[in-house]
N, C-alpha and C. Protein backbone atom coordinates (compact mmCIF):
# COMPACT_ATOMS: atom_id res chain seq x y z
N UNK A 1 -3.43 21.20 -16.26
CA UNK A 1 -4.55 20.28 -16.46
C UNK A 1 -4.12 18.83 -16.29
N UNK A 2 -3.26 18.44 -17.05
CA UNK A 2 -2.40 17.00 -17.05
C UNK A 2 -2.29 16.75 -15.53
N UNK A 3 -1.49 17.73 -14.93
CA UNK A 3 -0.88 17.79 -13.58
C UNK A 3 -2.26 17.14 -12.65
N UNK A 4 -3.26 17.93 -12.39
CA UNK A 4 -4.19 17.51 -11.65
C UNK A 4 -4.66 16.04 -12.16
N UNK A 5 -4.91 15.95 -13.43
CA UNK A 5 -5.59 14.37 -13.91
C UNK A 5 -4.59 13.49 -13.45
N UNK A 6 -3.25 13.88 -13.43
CA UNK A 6 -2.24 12.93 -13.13
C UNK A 6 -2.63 12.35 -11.22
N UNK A 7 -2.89 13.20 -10.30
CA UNK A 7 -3.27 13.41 -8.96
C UNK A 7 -3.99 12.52 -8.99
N UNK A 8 -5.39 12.72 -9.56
CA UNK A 8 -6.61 12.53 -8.92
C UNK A 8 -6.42 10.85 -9.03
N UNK A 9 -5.79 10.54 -10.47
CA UNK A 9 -5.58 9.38 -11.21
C UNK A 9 -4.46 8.40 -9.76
N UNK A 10 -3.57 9.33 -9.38
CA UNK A 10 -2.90 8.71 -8.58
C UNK A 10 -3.51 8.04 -7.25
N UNK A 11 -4.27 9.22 -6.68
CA UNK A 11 -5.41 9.12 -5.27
C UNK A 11 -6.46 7.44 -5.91
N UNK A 12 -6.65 7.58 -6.85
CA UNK A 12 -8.10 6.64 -7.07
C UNK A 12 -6.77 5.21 -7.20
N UNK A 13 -5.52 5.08 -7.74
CA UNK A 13 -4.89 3.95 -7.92
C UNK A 13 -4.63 3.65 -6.43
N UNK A 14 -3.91 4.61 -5.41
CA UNK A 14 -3.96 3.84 -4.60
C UNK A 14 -4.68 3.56 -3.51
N UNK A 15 -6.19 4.30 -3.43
CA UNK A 15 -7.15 3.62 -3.10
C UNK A 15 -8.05 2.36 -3.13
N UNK A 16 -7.57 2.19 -4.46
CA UNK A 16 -7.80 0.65 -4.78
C UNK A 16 -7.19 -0.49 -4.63
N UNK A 17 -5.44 -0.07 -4.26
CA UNK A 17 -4.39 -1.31 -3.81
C UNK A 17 -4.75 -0.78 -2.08
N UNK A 18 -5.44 0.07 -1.39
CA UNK A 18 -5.15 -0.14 -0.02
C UNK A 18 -6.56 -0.60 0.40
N UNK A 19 -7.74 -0.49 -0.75
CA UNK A 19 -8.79 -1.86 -0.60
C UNK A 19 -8.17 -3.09 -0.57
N UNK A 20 -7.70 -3.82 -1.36
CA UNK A 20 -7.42 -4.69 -1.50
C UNK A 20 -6.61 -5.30 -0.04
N UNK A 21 -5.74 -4.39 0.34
CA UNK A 21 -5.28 -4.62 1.11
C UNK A 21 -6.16 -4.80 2.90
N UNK A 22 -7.07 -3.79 2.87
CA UNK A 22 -8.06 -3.65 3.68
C UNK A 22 -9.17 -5.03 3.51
N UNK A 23 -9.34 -5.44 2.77
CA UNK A 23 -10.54 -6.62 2.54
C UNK A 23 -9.00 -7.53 3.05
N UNK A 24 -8.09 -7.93 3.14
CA UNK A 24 -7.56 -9.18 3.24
C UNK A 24 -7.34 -8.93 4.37
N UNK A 25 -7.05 -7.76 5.45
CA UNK A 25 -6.56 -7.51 6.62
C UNK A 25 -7.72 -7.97 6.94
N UNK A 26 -9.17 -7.53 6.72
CA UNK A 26 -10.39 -7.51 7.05
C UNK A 26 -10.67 -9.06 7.62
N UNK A 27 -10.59 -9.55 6.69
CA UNK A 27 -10.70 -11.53 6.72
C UNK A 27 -9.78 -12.18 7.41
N UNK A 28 -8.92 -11.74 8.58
CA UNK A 28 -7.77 -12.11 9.18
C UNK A 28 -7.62 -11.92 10.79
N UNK A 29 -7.59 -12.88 11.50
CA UNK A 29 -7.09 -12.67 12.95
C UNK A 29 -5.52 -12.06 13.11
N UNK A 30 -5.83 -11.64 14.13
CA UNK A 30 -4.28 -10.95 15.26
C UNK A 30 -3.34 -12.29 14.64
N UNK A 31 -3.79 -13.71 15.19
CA UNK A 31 -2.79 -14.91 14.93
C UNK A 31 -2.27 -15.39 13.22
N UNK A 32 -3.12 -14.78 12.64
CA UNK A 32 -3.02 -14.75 11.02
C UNK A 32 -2.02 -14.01 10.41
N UNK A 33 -2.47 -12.63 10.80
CA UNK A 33 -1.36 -11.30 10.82
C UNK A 33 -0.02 -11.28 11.09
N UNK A 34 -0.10 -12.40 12.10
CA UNK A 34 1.36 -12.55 12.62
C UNK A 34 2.24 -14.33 11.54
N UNK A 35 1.36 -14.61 11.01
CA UNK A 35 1.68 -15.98 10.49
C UNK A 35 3.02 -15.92 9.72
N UNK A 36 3.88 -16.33 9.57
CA UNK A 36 5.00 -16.21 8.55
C UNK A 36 4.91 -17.60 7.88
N UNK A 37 5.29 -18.09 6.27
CA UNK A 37 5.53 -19.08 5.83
C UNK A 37 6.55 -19.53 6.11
N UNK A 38 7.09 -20.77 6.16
CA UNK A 38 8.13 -21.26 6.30
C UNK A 38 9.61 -20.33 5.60
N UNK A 39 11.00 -20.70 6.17
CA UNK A 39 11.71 -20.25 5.43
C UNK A 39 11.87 -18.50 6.52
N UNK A 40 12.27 -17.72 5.29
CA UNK A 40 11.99 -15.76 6.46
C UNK A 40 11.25 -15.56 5.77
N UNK A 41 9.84 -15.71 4.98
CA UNK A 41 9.09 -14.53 4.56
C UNK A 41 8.82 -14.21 5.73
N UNK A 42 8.29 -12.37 5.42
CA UNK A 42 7.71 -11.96 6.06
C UNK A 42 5.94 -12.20 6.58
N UNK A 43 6.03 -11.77 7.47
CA UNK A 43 4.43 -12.22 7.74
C UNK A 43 3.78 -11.02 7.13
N UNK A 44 2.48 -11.01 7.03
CA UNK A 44 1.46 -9.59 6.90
C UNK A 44 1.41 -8.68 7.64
N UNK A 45 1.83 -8.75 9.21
CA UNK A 45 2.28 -7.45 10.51
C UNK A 45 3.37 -7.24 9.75
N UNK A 46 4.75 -7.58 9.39
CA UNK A 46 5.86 -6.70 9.09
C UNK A 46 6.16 -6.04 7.80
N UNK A 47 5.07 -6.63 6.98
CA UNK A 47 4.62 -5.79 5.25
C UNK A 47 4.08 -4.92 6.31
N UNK A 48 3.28 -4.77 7.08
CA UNK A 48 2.60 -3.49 7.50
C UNK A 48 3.35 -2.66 7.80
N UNK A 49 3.93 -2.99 9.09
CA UNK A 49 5.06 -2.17 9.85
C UNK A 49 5.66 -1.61 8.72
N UNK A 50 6.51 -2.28 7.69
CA UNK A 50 7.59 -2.04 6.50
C UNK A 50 6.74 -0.71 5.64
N UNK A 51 5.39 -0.88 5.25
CA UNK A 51 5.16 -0.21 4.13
C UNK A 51 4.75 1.35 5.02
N UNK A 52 4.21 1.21 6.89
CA UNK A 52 3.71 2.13 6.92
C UNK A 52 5.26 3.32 7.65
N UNK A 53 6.38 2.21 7.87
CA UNK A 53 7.57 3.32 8.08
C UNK A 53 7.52 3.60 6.78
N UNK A 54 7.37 3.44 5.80
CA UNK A 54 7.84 3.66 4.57
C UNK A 54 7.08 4.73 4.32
N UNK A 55 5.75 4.55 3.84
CA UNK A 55 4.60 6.05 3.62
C UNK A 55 5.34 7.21 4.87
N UNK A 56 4.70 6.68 6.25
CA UNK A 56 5.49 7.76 6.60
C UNK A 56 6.50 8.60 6.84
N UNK A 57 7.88 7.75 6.68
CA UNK A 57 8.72 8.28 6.07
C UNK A 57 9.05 9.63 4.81
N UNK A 58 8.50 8.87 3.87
CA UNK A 58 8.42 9.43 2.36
C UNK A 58 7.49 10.78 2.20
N UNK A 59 6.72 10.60 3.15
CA UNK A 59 5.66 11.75 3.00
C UNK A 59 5.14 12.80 3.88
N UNK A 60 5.74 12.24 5.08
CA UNK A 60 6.06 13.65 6.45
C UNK A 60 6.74 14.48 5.44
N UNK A 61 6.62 15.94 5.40
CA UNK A 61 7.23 17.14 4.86
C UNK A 61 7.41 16.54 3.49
N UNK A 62 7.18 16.28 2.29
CA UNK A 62 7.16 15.60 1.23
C UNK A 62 7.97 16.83 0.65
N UNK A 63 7.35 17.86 0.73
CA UNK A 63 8.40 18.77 -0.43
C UNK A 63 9.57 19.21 0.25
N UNK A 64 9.69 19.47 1.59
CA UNK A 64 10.81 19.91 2.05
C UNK A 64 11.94 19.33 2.92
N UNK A 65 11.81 17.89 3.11
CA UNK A 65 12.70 17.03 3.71
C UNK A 65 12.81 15.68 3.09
N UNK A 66 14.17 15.10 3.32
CA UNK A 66 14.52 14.23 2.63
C UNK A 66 13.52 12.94 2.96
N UNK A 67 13.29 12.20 1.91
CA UNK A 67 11.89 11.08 2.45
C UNK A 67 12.75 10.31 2.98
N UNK A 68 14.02 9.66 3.68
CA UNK A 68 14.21 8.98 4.49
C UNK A 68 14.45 9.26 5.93
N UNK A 69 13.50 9.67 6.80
CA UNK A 69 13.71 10.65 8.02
C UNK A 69 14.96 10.05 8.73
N UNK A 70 15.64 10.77 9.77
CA UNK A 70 16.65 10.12 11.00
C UNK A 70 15.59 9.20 11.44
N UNK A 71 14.18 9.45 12.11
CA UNK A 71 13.73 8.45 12.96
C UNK A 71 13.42 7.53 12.91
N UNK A 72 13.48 7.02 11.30
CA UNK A 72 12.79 6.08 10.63
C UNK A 72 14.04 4.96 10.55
N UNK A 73 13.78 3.76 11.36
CA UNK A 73 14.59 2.49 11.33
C UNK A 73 14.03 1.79 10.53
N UNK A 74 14.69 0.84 9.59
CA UNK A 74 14.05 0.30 7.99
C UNK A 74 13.93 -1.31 9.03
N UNK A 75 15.63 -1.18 9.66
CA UNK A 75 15.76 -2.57 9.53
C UNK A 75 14.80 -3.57 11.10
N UNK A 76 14.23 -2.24 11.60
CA UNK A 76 13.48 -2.56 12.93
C UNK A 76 11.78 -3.05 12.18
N UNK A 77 11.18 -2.65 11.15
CA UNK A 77 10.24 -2.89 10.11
C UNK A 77 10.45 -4.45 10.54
N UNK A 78 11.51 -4.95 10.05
CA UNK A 78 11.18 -6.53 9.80
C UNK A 78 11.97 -7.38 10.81
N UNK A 79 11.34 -7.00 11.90
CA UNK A 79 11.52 -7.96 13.10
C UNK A 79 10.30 -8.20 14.01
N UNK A 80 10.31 -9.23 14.10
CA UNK A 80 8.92 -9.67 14.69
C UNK A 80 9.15 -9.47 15.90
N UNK A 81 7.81 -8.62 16.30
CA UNK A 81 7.39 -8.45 17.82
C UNK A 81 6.09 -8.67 17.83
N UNK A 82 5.43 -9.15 19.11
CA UNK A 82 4.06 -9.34 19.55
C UNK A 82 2.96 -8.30 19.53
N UNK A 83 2.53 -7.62 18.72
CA UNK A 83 1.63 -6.38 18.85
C UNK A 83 0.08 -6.81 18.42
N UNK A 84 -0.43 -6.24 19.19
CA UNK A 84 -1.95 -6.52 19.13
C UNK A 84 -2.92 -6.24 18.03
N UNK A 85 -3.73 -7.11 17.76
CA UNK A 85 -4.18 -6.54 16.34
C UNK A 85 -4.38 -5.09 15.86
N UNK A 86 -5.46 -4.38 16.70
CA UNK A 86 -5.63 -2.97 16.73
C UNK A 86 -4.55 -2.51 16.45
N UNK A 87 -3.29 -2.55 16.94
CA UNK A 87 -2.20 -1.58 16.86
C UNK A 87 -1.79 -2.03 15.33
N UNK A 88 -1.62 -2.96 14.50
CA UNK A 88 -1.07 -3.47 13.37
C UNK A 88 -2.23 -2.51 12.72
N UNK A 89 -3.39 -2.69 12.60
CA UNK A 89 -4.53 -2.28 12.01
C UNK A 89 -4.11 -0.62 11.93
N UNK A 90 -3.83 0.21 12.71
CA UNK A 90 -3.58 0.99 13.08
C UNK A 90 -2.51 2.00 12.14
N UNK A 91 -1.16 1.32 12.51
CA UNK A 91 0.03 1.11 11.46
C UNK A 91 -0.56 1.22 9.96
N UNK A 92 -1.38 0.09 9.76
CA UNK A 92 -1.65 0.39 8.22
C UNK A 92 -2.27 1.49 8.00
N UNK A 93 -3.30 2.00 8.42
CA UNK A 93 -4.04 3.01 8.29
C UNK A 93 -3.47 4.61 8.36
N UNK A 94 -2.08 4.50 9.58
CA UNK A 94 -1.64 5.47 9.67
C UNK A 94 -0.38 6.17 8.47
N UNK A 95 0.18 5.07 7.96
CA UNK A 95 1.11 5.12 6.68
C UNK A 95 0.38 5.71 5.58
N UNK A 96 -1.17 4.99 5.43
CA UNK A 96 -1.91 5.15 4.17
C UNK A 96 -2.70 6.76 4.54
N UNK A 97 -3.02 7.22 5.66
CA UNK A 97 -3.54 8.14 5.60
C UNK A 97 -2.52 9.69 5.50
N UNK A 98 -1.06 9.59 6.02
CA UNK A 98 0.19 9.70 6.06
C UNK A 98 0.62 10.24 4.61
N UNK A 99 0.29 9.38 3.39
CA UNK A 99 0.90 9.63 2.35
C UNK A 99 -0.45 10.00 1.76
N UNK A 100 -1.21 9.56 1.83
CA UNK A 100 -2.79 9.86 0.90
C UNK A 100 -3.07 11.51 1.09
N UNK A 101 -2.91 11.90 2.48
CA UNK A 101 -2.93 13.09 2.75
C UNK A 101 -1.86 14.12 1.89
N UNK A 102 -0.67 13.55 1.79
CA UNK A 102 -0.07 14.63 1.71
C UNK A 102 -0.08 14.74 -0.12
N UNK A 103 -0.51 13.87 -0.67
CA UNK A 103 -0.77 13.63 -2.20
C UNK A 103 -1.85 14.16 -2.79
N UNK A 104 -2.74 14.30 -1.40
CA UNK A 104 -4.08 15.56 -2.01
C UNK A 104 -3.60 16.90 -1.50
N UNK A 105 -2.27 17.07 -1.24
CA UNK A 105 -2.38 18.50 -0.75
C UNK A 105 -1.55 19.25 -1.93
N UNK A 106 -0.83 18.39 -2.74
CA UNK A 106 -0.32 18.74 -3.91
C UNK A 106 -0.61 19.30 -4.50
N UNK A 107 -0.01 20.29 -5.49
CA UNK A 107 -0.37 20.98 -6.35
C UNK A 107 0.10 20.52 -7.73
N UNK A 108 -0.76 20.79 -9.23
CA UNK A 108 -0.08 20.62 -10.19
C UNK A 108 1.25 20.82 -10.29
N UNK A 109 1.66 22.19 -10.50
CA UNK A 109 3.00 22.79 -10.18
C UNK A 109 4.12 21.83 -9.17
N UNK A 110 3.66 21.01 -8.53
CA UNK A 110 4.27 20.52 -7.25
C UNK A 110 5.12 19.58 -8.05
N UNK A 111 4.55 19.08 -8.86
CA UNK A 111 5.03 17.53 -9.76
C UNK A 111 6.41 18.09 -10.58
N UNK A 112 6.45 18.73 -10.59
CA UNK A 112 8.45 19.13 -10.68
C UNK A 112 9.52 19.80 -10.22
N UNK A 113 8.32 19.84 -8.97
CA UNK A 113 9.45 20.02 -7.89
C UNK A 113 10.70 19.30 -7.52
N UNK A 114 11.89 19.20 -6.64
CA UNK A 114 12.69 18.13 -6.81
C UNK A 114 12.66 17.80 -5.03
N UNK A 115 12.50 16.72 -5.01
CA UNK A 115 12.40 15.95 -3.71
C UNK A 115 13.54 14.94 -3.40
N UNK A 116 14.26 14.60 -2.41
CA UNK A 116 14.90 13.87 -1.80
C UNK A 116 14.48 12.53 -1.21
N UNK A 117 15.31 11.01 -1.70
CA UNK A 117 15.07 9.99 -0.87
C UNK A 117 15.89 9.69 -0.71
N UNK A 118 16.82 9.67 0.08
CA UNK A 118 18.01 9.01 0.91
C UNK A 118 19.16 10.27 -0.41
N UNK A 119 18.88 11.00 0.05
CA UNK A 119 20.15 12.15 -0.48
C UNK A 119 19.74 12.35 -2.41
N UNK A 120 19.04 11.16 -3.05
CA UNK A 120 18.87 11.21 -4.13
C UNK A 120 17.58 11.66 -4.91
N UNK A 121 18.01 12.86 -5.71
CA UNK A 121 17.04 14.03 -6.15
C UNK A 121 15.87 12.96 -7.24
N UNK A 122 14.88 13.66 -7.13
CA UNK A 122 13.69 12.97 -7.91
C UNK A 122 12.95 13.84 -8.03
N UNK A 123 12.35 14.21 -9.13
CA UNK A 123 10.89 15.02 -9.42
C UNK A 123 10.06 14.51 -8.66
N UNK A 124 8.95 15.20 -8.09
CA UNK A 124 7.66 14.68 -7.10
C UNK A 124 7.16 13.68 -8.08
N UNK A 125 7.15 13.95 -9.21
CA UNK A 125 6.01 12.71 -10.32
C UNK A 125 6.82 11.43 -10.23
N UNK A 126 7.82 12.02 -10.27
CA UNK A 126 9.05 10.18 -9.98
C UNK A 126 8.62 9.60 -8.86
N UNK A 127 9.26 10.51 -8.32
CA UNK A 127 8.77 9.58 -6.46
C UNK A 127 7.25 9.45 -5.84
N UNK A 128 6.47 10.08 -6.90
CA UNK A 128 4.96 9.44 -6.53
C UNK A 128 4.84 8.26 -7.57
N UNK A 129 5.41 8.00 -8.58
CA UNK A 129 5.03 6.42 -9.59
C UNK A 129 6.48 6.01 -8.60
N UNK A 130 7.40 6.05 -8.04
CA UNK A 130 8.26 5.21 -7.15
C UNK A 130 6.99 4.63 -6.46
N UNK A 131 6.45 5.50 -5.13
CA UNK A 131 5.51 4.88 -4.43
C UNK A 131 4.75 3.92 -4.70
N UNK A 132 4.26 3.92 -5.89
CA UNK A 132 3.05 3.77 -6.69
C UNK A 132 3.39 2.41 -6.99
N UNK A 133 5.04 2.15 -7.63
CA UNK A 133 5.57 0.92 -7.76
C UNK A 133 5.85 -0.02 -6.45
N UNK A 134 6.04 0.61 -5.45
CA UNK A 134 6.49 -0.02 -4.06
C UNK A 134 5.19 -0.39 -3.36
N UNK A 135 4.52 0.42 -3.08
CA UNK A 135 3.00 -0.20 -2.52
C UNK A 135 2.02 -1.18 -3.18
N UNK A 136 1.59 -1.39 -4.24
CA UNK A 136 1.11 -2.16 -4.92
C UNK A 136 2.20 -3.81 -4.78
N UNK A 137 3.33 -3.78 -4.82
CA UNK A 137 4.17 -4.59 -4.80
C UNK A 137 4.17 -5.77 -3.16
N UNK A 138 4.05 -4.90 -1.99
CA UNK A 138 3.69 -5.24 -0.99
C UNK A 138 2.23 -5.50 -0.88
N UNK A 139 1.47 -4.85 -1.13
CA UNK A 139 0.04 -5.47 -0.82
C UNK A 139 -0.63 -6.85 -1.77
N UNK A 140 0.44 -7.08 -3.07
CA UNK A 140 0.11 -8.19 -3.34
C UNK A 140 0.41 -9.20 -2.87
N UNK A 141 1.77 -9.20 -2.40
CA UNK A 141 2.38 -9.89 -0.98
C UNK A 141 1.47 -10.56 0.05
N UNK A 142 0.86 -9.26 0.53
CA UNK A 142 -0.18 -9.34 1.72
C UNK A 142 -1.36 -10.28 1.75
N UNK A 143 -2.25 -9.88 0.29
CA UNK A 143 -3.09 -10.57 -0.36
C UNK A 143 -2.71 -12.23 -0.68
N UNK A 144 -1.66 -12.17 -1.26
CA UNK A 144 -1.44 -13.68 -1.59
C UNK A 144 -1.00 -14.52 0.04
N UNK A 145 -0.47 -14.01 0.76
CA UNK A 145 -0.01 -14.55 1.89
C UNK A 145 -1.76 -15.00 2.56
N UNK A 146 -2.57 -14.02 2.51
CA UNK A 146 -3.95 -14.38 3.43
C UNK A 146 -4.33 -14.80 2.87
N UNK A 147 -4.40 -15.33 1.19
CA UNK A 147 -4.64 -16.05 0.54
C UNK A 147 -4.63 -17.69 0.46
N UNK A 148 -2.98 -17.71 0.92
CA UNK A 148 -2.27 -18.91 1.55
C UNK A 148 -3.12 -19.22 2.72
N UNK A 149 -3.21 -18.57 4.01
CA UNK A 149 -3.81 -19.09 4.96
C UNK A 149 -5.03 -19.50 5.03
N UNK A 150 -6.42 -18.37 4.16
CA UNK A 150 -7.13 -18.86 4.20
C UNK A 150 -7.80 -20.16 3.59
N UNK A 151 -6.97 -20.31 2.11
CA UNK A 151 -6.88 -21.48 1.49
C UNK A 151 -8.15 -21.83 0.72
N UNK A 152 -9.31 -22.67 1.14
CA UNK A 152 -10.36 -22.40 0.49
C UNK A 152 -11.77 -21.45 0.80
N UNK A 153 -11.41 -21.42 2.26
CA UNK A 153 -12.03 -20.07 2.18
C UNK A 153 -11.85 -18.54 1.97
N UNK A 154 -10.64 -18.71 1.18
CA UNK A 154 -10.34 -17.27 0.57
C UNK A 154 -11.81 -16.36 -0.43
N UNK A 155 -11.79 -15.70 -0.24
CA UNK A 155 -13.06 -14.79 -1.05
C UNK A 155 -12.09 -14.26 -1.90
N UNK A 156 -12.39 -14.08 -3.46
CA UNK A 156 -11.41 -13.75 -4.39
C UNK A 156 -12.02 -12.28 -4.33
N UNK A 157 -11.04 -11.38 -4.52
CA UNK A 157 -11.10 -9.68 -4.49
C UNK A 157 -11.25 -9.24 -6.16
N UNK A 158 -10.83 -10.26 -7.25
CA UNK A 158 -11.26 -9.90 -7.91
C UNK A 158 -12.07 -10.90 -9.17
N UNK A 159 -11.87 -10.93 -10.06
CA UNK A 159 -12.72 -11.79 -11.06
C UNK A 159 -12.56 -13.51 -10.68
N UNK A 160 -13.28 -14.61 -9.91
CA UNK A 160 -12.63 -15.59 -9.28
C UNK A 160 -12.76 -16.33 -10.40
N UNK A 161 -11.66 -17.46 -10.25
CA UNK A 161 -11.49 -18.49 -11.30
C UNK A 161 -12.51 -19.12 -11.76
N UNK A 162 -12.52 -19.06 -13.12
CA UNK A 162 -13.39 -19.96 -14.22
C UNK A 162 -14.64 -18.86 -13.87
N UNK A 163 -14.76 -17.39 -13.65
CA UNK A 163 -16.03 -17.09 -13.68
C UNK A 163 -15.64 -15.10 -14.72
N UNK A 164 -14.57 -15.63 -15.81
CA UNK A 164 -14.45 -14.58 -16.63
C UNK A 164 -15.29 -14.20 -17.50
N UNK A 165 -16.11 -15.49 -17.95
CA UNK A 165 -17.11 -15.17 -19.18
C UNK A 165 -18.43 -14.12 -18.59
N UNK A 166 -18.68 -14.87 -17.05
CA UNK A 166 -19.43 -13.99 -16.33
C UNK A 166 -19.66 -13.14 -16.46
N UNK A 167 -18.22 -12.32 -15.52
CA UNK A 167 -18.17 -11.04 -15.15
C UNK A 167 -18.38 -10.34 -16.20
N UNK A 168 -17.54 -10.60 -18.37
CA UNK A 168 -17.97 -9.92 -18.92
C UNK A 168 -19.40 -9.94 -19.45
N UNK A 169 -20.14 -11.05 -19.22
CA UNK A 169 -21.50 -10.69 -19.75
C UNK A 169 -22.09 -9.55 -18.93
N UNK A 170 -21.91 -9.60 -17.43
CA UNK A 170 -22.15 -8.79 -16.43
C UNK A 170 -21.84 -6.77 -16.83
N UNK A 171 -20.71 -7.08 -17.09
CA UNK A 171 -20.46 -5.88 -17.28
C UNK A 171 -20.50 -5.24 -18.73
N UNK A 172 -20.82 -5.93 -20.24
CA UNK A 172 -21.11 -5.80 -21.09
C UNK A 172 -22.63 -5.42 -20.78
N UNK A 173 -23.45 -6.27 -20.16
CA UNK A 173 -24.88 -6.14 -20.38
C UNK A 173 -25.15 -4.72 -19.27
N UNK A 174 -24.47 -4.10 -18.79
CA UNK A 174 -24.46 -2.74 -17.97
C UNK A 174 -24.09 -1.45 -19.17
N UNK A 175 -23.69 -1.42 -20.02
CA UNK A 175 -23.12 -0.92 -21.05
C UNK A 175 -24.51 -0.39 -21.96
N UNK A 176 -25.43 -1.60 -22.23
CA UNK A 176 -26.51 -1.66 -22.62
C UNK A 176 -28.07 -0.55 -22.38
């Protein structure tokens, strides 16, 4: 019982960090995507590239191969190349659908199983709150970076400044 609430609980968390992430890609040109801040951050294309070798990595064959594949180059993730928006767009979608998939194919039972990431054993429940810690971590990245660019025309994704009393009258008076 736990096992499944634990799932479903997992599916709905990171549906909500790959909104977030989706509304800021959403509000962003090809030339945006590619923007880096001064200094090496990364831009928002190589969080992509980075997180979607990463999902797919981790989650091709999830129970029966080690989540760091041979084909998977980490350090090719964060080098900038010219790729067209669609294809970045793409990347994200394909990482997130990549691991989302293979997290509904789970079974209760599955969550103590023992899984491999780079040779080192983990219960499936570990290395799905691993994920859980690593993706959320990058898409706030993402968010704050298109944040940066857009500047004041950023649309806030969630409760926007000075409008807290609001939202709870809003959502108190729904309660009602």
């Amino acid at each position: 019982m736990i096992g499944k609430i634990f799932l479903d609980s997992v599916l709905k968390r990171f549906a909500y960090y790959k909104s977030l992430g989706d509304q800021t890609i959403g509000a962003l040109t090809a030339a945006q995507l590619h923007w880096q801040p001064e200094g090496e951050p990364n831009s928002i294309y190589l969080i992509i590239k980075h997180m979607s070798g990463n999902m797919r990595s981790r989650w091709t064959d999830f129970l029966t191969s080690d989540g760091e594949k041979p084909w998977r180059n980490r350090d090719v993730e964060f080098e900038a190349d010219e790729i067209p928006e669609a294809t970045i767009r793409q990347l994200w979608e394909d990482g997130w659908k990549c691991m989302l998939d293979a997290i509904a194919a789970l079974q209760p039972e599955d969550l103590e199983k023992t899984v491999y990431i780079r040779s080192e054993p983990h219960i499936a429940l570990d290395a799905i709150n691993r994920q859980l810690a690593h993706l959320p971590y990058h898409v706030g990245q993402i968010v704050y970076i298109g944040k940066m660019i857009k500047k004041n025309d950023w649309q806030s994704l969630s409760i926007p400044k000075g409008k807290s009393q609001d939202f709870n009258q809003e959502m108190f008076g729904k309660k009602q």
